[in-house]
PDB file of N, CA and C in Angstrom:
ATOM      1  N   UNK A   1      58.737  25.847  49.068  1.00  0.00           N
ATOM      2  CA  UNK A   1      59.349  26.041  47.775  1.00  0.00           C
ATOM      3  C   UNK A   1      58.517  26.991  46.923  1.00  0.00           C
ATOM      4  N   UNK A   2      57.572  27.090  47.028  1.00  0.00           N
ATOM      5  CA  UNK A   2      56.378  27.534  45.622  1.00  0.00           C
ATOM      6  C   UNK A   2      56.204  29.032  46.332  1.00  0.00           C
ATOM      7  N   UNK A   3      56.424  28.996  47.915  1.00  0.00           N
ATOM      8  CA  UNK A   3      56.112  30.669  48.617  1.00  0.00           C
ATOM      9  C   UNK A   3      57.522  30.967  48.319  1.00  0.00           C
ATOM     10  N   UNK A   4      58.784  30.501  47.936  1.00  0.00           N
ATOM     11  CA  UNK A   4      60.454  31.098  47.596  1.00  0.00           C
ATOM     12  C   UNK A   4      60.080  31.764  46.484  1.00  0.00           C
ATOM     13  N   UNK A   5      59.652  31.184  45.501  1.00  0.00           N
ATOM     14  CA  UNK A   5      59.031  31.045  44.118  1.00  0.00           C
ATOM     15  C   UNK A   5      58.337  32.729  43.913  1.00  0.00           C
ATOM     16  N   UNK A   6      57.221  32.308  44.526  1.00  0.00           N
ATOM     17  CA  UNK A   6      56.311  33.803  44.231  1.00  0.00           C
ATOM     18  C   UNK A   6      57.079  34.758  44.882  1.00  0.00           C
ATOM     19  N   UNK A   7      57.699  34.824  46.242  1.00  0.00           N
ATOM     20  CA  UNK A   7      58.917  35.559  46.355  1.00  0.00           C
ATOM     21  C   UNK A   7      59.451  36.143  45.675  1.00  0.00           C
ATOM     22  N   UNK A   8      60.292  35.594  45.235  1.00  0.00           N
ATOM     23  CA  UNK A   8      61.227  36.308  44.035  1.00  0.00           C
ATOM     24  C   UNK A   8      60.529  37.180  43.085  1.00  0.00           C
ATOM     25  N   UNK A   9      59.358  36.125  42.228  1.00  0.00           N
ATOM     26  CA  UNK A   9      58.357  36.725  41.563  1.00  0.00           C
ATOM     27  C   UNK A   9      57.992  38.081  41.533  1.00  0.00           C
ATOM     28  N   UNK A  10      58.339  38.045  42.708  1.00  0.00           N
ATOM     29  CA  UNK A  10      56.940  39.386  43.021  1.00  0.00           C
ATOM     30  C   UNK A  10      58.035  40.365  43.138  1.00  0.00           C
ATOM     31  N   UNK A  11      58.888  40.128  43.381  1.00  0.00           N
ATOM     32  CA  UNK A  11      60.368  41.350  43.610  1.00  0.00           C
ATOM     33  C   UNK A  11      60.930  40.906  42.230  1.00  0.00           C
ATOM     34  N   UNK A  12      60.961  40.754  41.565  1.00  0.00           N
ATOM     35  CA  UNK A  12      61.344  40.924  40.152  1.00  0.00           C
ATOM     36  C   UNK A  12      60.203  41.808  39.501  1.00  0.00           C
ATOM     37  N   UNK A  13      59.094  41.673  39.195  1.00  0.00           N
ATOM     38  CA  UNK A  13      58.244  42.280  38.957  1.00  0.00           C
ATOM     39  C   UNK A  13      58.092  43.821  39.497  1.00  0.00           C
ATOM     40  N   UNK A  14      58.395  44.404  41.060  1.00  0.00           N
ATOM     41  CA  UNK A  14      58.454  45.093  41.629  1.00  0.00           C
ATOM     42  C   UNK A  14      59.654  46.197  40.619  1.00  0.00           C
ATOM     43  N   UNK A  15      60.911  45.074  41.063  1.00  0.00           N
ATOM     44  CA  UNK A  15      62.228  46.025  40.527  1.00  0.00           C
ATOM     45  C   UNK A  15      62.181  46.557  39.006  1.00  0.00           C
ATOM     46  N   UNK A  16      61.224  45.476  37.921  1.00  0.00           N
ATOM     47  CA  UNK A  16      60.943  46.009  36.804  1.00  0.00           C
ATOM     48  C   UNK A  16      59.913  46.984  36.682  1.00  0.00           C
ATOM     49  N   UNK A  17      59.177  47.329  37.764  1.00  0.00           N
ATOM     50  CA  UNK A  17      58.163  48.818  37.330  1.00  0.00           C
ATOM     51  C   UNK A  17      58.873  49.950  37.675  1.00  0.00           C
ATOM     52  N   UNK A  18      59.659  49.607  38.528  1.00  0.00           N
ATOM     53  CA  UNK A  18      60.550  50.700  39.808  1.00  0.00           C
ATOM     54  C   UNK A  18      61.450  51.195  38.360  1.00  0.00           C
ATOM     55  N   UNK A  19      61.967  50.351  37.812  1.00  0.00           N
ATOM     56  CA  UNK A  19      63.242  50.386  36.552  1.00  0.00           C
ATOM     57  C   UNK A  19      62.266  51.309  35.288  1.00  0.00           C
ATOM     58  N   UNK A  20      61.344  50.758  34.979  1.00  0.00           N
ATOM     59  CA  UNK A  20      60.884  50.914  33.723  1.00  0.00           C
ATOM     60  C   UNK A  20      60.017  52.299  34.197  1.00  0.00           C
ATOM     61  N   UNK A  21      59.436  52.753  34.990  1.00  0.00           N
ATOM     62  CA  UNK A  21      59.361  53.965  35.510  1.00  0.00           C
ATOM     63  C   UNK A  21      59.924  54.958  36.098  1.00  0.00           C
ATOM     64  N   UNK A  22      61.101  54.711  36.268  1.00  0.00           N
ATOM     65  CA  UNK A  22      62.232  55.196  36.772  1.00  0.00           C
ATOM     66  C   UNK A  22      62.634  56.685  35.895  1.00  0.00           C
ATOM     67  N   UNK A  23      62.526  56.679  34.533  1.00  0.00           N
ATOM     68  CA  UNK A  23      62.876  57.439  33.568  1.00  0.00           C
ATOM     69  C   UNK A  23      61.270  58.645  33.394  1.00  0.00           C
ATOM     70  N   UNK A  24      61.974  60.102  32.972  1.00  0.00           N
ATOM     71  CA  UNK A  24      61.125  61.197  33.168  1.00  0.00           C
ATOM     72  C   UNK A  24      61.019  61.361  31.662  1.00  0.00           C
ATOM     73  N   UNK A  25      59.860  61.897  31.084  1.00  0.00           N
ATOM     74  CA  UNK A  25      59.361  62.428  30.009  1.00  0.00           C
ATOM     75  C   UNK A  25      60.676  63.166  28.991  1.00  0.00           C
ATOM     76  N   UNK A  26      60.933  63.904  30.094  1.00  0.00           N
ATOM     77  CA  UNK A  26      62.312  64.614  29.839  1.00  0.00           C
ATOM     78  C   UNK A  26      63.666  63.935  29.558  1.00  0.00           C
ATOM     79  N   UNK A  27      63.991  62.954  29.769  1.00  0.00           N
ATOM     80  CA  UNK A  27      64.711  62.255  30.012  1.00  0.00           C
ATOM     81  C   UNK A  27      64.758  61.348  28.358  1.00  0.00           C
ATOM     82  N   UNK A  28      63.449  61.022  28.194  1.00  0.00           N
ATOM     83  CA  UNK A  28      63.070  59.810  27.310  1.00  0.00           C
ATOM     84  C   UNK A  28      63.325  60.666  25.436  1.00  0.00           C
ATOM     85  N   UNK A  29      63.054  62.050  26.126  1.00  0.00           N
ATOM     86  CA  UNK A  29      62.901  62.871  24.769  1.00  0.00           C
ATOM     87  C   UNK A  29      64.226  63.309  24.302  1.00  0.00           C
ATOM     88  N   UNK A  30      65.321  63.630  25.512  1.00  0.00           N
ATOM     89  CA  UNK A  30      66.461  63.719  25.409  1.00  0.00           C
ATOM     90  C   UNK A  30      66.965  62.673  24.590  1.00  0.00           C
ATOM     91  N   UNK A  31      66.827  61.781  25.080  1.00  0.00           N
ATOM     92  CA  UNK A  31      67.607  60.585  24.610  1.00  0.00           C
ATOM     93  C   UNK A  31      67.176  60.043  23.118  1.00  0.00           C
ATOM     94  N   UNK A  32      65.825  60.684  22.613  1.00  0.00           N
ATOM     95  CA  UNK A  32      65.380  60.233  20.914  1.00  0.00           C
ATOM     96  C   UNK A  32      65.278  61.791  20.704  1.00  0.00           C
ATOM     97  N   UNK A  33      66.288  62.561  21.094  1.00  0.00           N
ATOM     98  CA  UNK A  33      66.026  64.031  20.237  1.00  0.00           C
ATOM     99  C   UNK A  33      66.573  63.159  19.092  1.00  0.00           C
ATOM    100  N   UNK A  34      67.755  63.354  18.269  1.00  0.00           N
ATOM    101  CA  UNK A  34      68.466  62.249  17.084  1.00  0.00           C
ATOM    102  C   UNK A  34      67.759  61.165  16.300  1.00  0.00           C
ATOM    103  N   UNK A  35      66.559  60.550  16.669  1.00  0.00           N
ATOM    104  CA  UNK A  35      66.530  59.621  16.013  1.00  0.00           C
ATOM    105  C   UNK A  35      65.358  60.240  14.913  1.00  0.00           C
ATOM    106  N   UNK A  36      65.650  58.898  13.663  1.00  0.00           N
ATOM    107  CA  UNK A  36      65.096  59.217  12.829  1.00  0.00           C
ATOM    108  C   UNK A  36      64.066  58.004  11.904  1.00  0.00           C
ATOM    109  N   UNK A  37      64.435  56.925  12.594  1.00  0.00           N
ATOM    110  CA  UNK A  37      63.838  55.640  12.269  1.00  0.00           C
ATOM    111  C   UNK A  37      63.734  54.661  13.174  1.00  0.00           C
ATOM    112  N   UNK A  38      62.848  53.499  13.662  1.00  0.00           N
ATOM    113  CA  UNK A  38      62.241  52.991  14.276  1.00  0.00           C
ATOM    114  C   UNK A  38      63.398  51.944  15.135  1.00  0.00           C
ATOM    115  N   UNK A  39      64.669  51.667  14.315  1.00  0.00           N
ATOM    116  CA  UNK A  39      65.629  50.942  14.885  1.00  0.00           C
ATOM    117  C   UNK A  39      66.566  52.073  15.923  1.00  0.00           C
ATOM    118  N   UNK A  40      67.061  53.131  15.551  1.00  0.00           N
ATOM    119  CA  UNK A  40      67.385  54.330  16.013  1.00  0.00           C
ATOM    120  C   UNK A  40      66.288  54.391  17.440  1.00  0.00           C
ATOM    121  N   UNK A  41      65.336  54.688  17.322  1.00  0.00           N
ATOM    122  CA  UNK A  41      64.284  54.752  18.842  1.00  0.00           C
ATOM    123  C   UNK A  41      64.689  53.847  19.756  1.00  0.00           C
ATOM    124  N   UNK A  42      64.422  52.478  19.092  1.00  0.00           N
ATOM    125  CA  UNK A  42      64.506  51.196  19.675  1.00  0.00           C
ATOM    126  C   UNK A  42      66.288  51.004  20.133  1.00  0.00           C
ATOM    127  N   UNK A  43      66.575  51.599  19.449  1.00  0.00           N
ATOM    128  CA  UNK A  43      68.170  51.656  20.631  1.00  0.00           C
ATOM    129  C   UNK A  43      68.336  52.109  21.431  1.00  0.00           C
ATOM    130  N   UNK A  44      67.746  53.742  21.075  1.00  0.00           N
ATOM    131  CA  UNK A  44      67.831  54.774  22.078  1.00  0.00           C
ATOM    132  C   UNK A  44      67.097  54.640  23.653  1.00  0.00           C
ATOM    133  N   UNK A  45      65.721  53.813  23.552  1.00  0.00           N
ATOM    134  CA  UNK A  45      65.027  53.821  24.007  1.00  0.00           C
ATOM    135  C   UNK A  45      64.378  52.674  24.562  1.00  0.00           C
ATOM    136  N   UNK A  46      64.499  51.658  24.049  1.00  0.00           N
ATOM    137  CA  UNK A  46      64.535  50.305  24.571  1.00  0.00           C
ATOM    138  C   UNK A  46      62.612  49.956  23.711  1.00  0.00           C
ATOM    139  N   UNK A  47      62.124  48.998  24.345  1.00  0.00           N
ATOM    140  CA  UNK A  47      60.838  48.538  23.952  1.00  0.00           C
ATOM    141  C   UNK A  47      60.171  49.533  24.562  1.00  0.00           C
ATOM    142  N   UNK A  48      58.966  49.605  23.641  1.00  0.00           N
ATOM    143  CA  UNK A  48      58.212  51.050  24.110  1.00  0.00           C
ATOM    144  C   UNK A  48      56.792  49.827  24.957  1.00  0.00           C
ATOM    145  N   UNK A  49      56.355  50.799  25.992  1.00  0.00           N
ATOM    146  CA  UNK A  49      55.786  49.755  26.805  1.00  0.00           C
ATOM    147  C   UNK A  49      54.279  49.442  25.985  1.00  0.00           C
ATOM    148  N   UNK A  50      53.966  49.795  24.936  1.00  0.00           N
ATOM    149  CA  UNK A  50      52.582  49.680  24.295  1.00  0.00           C
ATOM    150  C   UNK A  50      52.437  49.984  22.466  1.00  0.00           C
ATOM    151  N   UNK A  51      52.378  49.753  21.766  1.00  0.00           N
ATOM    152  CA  UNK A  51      52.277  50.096  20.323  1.00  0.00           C
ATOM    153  C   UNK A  51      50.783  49.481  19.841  1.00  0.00           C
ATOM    154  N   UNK A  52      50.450  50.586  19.062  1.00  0.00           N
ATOM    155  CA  UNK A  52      49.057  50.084  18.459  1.00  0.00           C
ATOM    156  C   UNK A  52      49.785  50.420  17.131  1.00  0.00           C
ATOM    157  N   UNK A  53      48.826  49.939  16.067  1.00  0.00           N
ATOM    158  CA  UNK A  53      48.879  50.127  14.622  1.00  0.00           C
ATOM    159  C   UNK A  53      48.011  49.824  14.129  1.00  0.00           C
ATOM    160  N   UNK A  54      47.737  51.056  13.049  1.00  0.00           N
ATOM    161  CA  UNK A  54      46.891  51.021  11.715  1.00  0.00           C
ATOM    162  C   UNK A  54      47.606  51.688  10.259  1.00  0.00           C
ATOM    163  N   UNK A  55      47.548  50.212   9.880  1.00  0.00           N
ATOM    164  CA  UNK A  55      48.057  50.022   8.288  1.00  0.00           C
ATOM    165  C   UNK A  55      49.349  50.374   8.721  1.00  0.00           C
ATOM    166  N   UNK A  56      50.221  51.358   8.186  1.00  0.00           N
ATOM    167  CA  UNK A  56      51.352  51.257   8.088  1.00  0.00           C
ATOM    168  C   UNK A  56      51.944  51.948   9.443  1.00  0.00           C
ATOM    169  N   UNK A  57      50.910  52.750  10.238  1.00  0.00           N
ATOM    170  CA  UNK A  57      51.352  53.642  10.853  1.00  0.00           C
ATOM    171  C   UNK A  57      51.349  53.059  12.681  1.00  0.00           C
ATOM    172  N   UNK A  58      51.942  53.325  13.258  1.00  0.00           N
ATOM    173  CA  UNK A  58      52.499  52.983  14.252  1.00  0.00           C
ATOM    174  C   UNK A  58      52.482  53.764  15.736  1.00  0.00           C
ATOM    175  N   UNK A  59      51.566  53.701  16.921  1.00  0.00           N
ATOM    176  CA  UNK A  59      52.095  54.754  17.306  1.00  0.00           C
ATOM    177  C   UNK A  59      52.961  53.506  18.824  1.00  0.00           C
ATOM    178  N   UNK A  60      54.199  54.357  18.987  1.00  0.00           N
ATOM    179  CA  UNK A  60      54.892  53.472  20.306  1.00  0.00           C
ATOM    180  C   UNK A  60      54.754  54.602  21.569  1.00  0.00           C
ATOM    181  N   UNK A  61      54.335  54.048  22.295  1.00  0.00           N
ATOM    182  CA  UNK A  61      53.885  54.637  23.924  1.00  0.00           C
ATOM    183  C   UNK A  61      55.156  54.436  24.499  1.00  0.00           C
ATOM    184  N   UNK A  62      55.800  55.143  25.579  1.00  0.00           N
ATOM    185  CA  UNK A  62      56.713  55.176  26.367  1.00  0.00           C
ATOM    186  C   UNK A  62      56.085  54.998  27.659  1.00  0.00           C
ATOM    187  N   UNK A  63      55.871  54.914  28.798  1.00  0.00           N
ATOM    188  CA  UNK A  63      55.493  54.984  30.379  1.00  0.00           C
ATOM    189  C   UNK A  63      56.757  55.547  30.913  1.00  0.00           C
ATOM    190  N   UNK A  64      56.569  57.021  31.320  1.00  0.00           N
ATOM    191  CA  UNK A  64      57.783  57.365  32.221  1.00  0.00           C
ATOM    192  C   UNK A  64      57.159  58.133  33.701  1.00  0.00           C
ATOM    193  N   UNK A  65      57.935  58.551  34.508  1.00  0.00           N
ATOM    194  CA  UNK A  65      57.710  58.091  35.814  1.00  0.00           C
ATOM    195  C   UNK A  65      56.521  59.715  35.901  1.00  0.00           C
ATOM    196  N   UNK A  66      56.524  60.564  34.958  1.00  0.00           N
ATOM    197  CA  UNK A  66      55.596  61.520  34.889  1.00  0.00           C
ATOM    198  C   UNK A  66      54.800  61.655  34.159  1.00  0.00           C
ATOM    199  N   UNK A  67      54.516  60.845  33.226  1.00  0.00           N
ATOM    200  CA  UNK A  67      53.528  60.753  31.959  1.00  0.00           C
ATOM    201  C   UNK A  67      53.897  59.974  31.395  1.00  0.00           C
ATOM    202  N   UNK A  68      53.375  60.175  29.718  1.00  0.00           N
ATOM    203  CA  UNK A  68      53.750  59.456  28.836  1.00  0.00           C
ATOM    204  C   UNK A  68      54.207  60.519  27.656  1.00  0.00           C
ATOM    205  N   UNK A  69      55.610  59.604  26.746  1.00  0.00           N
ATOM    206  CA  UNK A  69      55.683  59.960  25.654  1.00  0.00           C
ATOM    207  C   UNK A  69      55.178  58.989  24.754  1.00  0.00           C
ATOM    208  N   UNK A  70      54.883  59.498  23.597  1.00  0.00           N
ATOM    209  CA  UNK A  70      54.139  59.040  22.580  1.00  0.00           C
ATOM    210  C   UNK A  70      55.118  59.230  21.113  1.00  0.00           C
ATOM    211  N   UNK A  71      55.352  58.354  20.106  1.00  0.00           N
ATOM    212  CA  UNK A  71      56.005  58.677  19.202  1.00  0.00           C
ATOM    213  C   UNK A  71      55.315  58.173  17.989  1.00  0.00           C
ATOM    214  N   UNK A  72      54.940  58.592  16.293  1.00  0.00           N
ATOM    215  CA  UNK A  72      54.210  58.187  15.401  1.00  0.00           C
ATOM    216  C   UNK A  72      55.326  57.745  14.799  1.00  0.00           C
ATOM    217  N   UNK A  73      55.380  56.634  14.037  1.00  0.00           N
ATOM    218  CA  UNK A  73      56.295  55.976  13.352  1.00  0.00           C
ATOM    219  C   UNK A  73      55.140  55.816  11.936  1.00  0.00           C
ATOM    220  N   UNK A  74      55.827  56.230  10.651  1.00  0.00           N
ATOM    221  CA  UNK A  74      55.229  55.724   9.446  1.00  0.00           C
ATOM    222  C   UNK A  74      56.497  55.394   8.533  1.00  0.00           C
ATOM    223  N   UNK A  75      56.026  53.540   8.287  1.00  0.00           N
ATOM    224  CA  UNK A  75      56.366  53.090   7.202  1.00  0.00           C
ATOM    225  C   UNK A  75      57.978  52.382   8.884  1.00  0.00           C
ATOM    226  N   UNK A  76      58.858  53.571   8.184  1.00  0.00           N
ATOM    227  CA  UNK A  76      59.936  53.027   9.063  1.00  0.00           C
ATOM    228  C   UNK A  76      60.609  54.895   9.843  1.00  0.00           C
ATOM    229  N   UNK A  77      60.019  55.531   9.596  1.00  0.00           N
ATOM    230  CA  UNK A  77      60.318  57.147   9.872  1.00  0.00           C
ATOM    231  C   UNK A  77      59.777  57.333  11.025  1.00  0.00           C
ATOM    232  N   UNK A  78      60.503  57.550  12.384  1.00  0.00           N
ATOM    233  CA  UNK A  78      59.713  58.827  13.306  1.00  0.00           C
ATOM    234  C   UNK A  78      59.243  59.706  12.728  1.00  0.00           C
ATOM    235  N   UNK A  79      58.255  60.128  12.753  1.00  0.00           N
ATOM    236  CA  UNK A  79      57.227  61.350  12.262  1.00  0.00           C
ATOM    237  C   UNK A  79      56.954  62.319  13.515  1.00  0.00           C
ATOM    238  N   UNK A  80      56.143  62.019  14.584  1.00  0.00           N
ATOM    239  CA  UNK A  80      56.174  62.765  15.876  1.00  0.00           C
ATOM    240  C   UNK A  80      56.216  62.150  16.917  1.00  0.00           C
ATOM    241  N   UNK A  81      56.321  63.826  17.974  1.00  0.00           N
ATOM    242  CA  UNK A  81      56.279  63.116  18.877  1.00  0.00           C
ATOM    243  C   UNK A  81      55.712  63.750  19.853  1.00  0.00           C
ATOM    244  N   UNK A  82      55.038  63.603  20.978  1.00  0.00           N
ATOM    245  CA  UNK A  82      54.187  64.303  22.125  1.00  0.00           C
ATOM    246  C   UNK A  82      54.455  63.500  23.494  1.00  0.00           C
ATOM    247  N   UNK A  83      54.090  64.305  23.787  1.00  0.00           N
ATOM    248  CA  UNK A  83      54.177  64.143  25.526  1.00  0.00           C
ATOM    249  C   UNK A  83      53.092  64.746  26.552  1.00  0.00           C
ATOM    250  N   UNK A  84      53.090  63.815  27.416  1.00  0.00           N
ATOM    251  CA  UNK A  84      51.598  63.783  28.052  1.00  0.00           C
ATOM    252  C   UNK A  84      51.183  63.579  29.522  1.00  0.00           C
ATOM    253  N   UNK A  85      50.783  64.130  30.558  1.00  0.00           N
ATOM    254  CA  UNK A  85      51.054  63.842  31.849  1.00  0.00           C
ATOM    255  C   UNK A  85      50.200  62.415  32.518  1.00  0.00           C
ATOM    256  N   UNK A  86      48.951  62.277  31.546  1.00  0.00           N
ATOM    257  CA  UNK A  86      48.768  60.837  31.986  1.00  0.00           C
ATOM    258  C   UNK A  86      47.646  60.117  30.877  1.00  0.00           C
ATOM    259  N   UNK A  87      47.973  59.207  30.681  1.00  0.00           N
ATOM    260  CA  UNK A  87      46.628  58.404  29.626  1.00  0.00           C
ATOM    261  C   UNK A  87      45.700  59.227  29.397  1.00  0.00           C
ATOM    262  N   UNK A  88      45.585  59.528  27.938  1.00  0.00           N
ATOM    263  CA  UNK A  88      44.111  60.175  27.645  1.00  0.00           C
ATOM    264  C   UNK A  88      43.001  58.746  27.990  1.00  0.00           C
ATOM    265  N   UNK A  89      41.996  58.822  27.932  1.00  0.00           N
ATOM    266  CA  UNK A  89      40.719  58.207  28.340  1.00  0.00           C
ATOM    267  C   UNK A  89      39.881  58.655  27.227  1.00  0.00           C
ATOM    268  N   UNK A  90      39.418  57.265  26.268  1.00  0.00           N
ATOM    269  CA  UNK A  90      38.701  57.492  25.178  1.00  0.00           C
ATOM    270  C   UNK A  90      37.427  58.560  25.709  1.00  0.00           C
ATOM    271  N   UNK A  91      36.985  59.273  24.940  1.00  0.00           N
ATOM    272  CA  UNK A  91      35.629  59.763  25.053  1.00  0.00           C
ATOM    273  C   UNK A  91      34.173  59.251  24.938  1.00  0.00           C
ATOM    274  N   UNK A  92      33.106  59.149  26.071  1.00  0.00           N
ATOM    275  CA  UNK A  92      31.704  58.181  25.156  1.00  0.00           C
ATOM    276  C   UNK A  92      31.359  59.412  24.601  1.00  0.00           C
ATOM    277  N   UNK A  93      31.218  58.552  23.099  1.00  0.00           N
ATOM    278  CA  UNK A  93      30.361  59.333  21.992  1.00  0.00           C
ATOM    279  C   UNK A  93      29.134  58.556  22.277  1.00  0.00           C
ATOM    280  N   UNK A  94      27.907  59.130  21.968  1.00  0.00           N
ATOM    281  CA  UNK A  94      26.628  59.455  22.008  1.00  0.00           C
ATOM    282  C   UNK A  94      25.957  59.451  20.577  1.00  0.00           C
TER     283      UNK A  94
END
């Protein structure tokens, strides 16, 4: 029963990276050329796979199957947006 279990598990999990990576940079930007506020994205675009925030400002990460898009949200406004072929990697400062 518990090896049916992780079974499934593990192919659900599978079909959701396959799905949620499935979509191209190109693809993701197409689809929020139009938007103009954070509910607008979130339709267009579904949950963004990562959001950080400071104070009012917002940034929502996309994961698509060639990079990442990146979008700045302030207050309740898309502000920008960029695109990126893979995770920047903080810098050690010294």
């Amino acid at each position: 029963m518990t090896r049916a279990v992780t079974g499934v598990l593990a192919c659900m999990l599978a079909a959701g990276l396959v799905i949620g990576c499935g979509r191209s940079k190109e693809d993701l930007i197409q689809k929020s050329r139009d938007v103009s506020t954070r509910a607008e994205l979130e339709q267009a675009l579904g949950k963004p796979s990562d959001i950080a925030k400071l104070g009012p400002v917002e940034q929502w990460t996309y994961q698509a199957s060639n990079g990442t898009v990146i979008f700045l949200i302030v207050g309740d406004k898309v502000t920008l947006q960029a695109a990126g072929s893979a995770p920047v990697e903080p810098r050690n400062r010294k």
